[in-house]
PDB file of N, CA and C in Angstrom:
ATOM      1  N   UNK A   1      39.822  50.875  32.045  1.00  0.00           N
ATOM      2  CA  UNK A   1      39.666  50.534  30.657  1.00  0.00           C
ATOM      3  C   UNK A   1      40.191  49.121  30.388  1.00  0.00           C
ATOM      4  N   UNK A   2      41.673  48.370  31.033  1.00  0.00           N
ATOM      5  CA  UNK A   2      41.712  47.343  31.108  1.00  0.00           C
ATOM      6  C   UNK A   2      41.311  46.589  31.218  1.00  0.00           C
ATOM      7  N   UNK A   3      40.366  46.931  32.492  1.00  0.00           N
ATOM      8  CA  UNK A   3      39.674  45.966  32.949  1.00  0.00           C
ATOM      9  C   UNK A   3      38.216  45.544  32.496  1.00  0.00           C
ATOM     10  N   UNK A   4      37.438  46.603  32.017  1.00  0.00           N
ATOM     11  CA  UNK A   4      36.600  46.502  30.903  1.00  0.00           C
ATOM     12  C   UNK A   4      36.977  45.377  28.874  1.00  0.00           C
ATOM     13  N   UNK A   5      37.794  45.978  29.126  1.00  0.00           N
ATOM     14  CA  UNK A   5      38.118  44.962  27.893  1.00  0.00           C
ATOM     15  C   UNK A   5      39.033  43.475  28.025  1.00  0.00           C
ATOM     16  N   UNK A   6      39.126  43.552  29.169  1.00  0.00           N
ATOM     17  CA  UNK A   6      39.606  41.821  29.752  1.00  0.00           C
ATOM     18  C   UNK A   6      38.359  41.317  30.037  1.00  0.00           C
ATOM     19  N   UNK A   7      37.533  41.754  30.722  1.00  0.00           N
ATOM     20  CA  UNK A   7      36.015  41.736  31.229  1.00  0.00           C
ATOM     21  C   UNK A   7      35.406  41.242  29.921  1.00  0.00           C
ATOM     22  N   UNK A   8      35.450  41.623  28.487  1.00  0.00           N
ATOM     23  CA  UNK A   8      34.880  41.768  27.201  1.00  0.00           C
ATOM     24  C   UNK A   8      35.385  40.763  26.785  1.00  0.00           C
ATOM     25  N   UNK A   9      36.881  40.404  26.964  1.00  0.00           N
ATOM     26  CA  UNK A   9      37.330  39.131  26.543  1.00  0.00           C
ATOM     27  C   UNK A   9      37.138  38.020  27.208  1.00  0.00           C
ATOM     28  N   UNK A  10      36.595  38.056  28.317  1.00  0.00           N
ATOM     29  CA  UNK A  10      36.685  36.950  29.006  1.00  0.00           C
ATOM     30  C   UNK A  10      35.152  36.422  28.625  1.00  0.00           C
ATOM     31  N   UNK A  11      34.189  37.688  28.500  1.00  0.00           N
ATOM     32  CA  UNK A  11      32.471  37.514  28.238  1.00  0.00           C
ATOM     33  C   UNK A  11      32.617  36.183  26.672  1.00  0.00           C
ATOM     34  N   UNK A  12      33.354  37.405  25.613  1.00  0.00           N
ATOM     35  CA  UNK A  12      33.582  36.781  24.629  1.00  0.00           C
ATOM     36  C   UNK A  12      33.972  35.107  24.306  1.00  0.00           C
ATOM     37  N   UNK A  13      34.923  35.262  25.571  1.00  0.00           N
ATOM     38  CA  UNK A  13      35.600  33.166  24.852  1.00  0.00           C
ATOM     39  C   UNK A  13      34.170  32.525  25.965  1.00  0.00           C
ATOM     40  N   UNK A  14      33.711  32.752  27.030  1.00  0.00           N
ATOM     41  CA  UNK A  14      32.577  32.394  27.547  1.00  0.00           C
ATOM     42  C   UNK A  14      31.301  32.118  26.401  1.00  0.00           C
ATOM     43  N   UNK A  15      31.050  32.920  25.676  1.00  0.00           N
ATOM     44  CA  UNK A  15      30.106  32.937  24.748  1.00  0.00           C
ATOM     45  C   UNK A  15      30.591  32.130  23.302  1.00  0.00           C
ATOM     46  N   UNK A  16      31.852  32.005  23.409  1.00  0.00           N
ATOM     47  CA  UNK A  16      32.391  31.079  21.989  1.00  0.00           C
ATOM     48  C   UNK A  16      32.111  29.512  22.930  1.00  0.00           C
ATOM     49  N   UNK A  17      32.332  29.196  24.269  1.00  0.00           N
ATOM     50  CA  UNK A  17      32.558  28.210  24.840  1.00  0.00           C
ATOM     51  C   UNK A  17      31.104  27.755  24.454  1.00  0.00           C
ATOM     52  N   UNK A  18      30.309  28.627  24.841  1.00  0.00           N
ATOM     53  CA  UNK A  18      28.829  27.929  25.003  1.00  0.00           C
ATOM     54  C   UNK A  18      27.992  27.665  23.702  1.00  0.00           C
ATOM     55  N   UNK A  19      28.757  28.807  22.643  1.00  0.00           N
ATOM     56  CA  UNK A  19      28.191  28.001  21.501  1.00  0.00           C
ATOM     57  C   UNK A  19      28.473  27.166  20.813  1.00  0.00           C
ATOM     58  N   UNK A  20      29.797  26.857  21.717  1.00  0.00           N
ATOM     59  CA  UNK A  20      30.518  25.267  20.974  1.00  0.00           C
ATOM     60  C   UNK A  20      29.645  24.147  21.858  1.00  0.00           C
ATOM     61  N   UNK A  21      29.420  24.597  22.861  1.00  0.00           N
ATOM     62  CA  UNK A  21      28.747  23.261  23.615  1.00  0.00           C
ATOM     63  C   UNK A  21      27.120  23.205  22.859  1.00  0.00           C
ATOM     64  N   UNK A  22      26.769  24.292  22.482  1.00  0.00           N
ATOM     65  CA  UNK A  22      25.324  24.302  22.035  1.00  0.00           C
ATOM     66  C   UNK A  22      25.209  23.328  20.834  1.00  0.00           C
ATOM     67  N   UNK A  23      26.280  23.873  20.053  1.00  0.00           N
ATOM     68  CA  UNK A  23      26.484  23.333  18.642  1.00  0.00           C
ATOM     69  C   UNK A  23      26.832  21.435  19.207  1.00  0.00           C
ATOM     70  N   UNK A  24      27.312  20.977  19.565  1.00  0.00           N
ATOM     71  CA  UNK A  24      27.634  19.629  20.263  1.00  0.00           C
ATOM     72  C   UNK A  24      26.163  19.135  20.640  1.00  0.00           C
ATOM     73  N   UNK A  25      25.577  20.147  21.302  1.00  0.00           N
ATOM     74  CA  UNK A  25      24.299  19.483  22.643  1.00  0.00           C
ATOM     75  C   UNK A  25      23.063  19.328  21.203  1.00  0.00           C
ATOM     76  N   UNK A  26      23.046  20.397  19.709  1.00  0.00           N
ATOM     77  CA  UNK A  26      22.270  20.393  18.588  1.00  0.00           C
ATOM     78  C   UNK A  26      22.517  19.024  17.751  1.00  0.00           C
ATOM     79  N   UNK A  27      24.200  18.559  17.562  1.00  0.00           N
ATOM     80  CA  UNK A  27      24.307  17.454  17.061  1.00  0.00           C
ATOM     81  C   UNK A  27      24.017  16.231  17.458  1.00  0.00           C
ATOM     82  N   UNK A  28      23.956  16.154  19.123  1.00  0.00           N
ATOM     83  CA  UNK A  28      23.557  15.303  19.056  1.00  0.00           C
ATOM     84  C   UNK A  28      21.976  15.251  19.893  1.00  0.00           C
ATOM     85  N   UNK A  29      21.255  15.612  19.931  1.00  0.00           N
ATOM     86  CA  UNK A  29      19.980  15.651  19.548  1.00  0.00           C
ATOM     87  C   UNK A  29      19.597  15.563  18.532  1.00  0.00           C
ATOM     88  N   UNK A  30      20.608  16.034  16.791  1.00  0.00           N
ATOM     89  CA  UNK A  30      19.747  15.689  16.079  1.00  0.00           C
ATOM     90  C   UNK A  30      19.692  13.956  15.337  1.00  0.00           C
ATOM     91  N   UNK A  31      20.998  13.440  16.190  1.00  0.00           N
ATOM     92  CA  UNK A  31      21.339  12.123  16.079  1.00  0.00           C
ATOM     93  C   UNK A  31      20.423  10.667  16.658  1.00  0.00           C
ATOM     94  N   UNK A  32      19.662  11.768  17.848  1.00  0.00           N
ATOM     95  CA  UNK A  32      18.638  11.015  18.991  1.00  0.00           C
ATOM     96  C   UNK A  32      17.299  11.040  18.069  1.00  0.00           C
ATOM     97  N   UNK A  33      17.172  12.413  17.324  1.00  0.00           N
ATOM     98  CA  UNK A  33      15.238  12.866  16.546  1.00  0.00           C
ATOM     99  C   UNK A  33      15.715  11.551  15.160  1.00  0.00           C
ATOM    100  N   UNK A  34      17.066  11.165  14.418  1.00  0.00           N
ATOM    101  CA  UNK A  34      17.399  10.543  13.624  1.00  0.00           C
ATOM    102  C   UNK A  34      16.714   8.937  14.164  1.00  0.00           C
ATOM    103  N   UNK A  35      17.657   8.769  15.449  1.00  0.00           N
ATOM    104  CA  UNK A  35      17.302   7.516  16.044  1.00  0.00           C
ATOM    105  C   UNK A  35      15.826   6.885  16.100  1.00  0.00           C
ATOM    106  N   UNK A  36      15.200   7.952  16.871  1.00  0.00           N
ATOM    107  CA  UNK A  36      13.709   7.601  17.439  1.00  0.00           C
ATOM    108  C   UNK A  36      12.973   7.824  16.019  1.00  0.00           C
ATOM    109  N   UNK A  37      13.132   8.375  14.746  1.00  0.00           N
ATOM    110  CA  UNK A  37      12.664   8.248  13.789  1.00  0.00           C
ATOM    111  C   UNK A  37      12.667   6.725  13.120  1.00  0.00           C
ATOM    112  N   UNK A  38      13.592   6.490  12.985  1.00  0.00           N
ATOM    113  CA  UNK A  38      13.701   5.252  12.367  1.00  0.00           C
ATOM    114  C   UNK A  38      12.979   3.972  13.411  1.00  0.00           C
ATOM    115  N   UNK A  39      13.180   4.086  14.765  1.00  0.00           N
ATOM    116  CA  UNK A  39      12.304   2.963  15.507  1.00  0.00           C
ATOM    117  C   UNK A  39      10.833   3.351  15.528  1.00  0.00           C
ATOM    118  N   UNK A  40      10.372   4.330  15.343  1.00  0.00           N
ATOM    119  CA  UNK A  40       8.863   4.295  14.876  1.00  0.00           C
ATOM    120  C   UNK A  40       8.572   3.898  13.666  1.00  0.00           C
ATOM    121  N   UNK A  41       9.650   4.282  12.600  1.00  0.00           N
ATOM    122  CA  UNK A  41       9.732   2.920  11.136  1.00  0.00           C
ATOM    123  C   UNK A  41       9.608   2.555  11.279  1.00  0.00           C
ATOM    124  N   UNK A  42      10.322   1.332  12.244  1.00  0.00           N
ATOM    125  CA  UNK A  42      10.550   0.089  12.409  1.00  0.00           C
ATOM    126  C   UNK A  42       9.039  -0.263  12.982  1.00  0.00           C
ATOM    127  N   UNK A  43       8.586   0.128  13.882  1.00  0.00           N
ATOM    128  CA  UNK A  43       7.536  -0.212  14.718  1.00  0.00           C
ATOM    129  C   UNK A  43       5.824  -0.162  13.993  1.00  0.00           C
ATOM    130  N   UNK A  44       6.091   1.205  12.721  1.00  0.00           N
ATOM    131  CA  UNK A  44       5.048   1.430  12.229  1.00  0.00           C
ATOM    132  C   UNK A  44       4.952  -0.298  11.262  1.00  0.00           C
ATOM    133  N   UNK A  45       6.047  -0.274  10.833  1.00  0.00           N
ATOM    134  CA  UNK A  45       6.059  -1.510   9.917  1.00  0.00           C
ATOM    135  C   UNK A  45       6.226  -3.065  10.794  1.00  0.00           C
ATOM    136  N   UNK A  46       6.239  -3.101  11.760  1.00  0.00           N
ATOM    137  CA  UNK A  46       5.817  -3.776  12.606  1.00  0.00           C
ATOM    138  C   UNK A  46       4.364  -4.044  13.427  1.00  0.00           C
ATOM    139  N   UNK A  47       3.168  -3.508  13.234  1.00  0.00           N
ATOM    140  CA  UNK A  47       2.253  -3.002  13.316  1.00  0.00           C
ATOM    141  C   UNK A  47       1.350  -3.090  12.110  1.00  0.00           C
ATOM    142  N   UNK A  48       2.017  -2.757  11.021  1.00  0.00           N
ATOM    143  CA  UNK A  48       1.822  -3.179   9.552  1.00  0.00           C
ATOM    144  C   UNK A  48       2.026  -5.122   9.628  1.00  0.00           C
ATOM    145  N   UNK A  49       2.596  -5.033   9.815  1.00  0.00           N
ATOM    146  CA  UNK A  49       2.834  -6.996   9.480  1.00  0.00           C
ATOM    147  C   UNK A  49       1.914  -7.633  10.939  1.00  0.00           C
ATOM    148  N   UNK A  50       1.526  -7.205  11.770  1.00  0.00           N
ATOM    149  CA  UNK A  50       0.564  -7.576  12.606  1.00  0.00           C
ATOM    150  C   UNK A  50      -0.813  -7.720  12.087  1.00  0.00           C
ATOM    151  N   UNK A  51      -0.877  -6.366  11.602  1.00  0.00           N
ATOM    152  CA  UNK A  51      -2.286  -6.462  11.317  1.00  0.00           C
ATOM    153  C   UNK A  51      -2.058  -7.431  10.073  1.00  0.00           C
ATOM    154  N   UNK A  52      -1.848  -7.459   9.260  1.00  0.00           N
ATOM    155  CA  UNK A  52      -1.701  -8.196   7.858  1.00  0.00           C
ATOM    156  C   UNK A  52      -1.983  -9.685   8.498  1.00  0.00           C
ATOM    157  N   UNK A  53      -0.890 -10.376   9.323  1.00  0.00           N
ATOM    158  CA  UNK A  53      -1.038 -11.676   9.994  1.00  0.00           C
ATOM    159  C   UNK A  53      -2.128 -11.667  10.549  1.00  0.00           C
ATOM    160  N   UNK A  54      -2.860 -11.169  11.421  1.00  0.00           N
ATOM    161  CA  UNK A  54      -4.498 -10.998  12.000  1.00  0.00           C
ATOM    162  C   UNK A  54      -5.291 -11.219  10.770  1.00  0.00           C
ATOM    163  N   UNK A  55      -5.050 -10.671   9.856  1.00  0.00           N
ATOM    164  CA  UNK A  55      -6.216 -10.623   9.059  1.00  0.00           C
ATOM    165  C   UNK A  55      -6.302 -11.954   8.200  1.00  0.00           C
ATOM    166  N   UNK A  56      -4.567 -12.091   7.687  1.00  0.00           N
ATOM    167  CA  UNK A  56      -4.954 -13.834   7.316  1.00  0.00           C
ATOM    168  C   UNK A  56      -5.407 -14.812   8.333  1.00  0.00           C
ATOM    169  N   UNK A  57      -5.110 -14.404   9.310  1.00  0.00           N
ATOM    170  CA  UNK A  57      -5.398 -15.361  10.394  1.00  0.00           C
ATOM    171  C   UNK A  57      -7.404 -15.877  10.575  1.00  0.00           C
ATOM    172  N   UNK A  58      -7.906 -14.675  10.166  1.00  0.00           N
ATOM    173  CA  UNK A  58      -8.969 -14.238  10.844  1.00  0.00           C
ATOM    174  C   UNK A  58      -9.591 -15.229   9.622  1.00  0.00           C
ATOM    175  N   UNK A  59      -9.164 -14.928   8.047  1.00  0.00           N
ATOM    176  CA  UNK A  59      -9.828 -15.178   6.833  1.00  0.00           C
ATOM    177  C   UNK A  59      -9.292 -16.869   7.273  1.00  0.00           C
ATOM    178  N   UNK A  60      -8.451 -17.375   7.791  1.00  0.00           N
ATOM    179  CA  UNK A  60      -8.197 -19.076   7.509  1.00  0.00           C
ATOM    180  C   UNK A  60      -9.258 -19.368   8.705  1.00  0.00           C
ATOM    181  N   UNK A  61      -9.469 -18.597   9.962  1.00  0.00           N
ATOM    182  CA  UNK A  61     -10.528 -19.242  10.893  1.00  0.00           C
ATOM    183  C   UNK A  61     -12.396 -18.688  10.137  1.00  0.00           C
ATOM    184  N   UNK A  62     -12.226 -18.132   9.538  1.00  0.00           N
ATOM    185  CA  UNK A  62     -13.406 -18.375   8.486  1.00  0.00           C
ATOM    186  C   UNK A  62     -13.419 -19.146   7.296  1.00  0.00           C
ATOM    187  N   UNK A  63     -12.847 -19.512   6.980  1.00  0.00           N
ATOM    188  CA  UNK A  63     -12.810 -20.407   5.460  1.00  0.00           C
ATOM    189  C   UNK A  63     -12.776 -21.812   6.404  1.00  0.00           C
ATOM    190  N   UNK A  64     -11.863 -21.941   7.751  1.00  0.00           N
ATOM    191  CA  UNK A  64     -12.492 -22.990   8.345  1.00  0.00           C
ATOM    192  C   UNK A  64     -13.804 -23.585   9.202  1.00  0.00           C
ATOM    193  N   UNK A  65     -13.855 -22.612   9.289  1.00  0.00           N
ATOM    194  CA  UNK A  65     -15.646 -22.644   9.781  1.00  0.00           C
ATOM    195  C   UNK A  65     -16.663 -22.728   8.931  1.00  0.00           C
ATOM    196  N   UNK A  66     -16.118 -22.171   7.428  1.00  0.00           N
ATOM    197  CA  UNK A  66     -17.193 -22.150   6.524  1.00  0.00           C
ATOM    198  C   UNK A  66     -17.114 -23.654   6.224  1.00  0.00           C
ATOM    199  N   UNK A  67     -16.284 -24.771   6.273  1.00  0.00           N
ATOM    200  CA  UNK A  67     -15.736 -25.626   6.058  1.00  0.00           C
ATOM    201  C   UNK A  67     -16.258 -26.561   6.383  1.00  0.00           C
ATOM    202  N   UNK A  68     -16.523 -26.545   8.351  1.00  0.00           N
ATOM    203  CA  UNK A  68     -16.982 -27.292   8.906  1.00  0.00           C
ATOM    204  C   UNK A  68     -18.672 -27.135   8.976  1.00  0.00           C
ATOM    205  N   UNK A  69     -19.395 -26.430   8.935  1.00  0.00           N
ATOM    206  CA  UNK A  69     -20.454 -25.766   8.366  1.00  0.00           C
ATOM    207  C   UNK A  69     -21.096 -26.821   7.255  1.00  0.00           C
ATOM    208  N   UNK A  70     -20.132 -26.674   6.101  1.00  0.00           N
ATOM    209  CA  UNK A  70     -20.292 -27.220   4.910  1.00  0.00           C
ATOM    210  C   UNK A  70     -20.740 -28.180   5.543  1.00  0.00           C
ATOM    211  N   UNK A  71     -20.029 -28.889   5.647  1.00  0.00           N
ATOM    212  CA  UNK A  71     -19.704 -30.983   6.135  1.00  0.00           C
ATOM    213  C   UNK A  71     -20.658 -30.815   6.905  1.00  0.00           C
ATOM    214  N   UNK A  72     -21.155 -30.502   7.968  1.00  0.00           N
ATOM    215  CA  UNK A  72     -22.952 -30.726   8.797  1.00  0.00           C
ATOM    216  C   UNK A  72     -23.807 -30.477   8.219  1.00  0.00           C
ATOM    217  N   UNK A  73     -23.751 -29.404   7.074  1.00  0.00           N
ATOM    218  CA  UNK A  73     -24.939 -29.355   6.451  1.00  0.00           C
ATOM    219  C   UNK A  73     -24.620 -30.627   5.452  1.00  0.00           C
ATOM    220  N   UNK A  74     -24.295 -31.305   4.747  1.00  0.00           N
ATOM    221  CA  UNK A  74     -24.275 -32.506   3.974  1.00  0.00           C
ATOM    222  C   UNK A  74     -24.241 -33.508   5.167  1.00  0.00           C
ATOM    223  N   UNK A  75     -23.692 -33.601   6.044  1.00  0.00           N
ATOM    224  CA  UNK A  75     -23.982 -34.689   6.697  1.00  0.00           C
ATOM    225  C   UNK A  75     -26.015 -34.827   7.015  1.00  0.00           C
ATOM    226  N   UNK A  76     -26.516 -33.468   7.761  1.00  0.00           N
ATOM    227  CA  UNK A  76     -27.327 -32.952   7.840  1.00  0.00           C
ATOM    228  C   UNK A  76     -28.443 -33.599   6.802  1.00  0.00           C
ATOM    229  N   UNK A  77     -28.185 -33.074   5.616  1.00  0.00           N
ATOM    230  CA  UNK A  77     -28.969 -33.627   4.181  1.00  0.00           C
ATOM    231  C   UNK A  77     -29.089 -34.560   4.119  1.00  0.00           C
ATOM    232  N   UNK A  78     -27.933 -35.129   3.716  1.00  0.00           N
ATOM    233  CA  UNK A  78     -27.652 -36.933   3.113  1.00  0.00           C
ATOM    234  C   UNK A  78     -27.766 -37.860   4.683  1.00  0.00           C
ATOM    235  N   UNK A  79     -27.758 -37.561   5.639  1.00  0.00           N
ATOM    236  CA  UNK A  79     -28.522 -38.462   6.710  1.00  0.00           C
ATOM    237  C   UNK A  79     -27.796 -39.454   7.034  1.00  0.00           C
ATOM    238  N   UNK A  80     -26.397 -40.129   6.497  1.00  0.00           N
ATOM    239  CA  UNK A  80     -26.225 -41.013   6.421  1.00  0.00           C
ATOM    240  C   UNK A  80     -24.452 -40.893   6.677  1.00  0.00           C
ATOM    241  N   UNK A  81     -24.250 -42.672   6.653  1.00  0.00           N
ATOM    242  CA  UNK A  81     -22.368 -42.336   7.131  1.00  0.00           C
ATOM    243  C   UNK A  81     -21.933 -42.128   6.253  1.00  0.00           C
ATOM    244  N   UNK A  82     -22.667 -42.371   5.315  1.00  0.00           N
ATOM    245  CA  UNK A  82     -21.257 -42.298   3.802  1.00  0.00           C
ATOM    246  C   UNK A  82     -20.951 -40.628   3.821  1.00  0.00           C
ATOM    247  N   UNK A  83     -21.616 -39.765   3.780  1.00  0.00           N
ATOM    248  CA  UNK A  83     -21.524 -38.498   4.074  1.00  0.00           C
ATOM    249  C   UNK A  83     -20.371 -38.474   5.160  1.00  0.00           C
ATOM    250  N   UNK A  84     -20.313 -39.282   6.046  1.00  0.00           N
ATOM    251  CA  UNK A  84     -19.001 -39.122   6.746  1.00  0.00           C
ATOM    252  C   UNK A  84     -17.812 -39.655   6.325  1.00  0.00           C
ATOM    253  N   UNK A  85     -17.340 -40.911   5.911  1.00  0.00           N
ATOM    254  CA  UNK A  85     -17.192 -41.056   5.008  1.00  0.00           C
ATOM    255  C   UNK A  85     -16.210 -40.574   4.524  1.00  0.00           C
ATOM    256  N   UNK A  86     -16.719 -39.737   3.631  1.00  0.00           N
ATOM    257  CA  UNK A  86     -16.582 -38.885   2.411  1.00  0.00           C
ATOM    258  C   UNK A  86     -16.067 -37.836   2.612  1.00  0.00           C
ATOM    259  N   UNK A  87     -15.980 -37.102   4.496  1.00  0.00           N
ATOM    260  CA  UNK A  87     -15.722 -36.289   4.713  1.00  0.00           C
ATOM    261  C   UNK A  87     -14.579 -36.960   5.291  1.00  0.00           C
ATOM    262  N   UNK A  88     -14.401 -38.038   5.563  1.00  0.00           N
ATOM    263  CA  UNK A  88     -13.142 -38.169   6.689  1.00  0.00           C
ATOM    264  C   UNK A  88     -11.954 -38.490   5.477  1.00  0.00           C
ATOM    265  N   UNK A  89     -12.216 -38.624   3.989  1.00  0.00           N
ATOM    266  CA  UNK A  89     -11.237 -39.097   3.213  1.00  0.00           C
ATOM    267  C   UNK A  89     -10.933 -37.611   2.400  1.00  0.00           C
ATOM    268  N   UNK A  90     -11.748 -36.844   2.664  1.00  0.00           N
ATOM    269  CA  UNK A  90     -11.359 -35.672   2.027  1.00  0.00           C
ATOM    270  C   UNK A  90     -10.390 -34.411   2.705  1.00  0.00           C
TER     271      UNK A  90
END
């Protein structure tokens, strides 16, 4: 009978041990799901300001092309240097 209930106590602080380590091994995992949350923030909004920069990027290499476009077709038209000119002072 002793030995059954030393046996019971010993099961017992074994099973307090491990749910103290569980409870430890839960905190900090939930410190790691905290972590890696916030660097996919970071990254989603990093990803966000990429594309944003691409896209101005994309609209200034079209507004410059529409640009240069322009100026050949008037050079084009008007036939002449002053058309250049006109473009090199502008």
């Amino acid at each position: 009978m002793w030995l059954k209930l030393f046996e019971f106590g010993k099961q017992l602080l074994n099973l307090k041990r491990q749910t103290e380590q569980n409870t430890s091994d839960i905190k900090d995992l939930q410190q790691e799901v905290k972590e890696l949350k916030e660097m996919v923030r970071e990254l989603a909004q990093t990803v966000q300001r990429d594309r944003e920069n691409r896209s101005h990027e994309v609209e200034k290499l079209q507004l410059s092309l529409e640009n240069a476009l322009l100026k050949m077709e008037r050079r084009f038209f008007l036939g002449s240097k002053n058309a250049q000119q006109q473009d090199e002072e502008v």
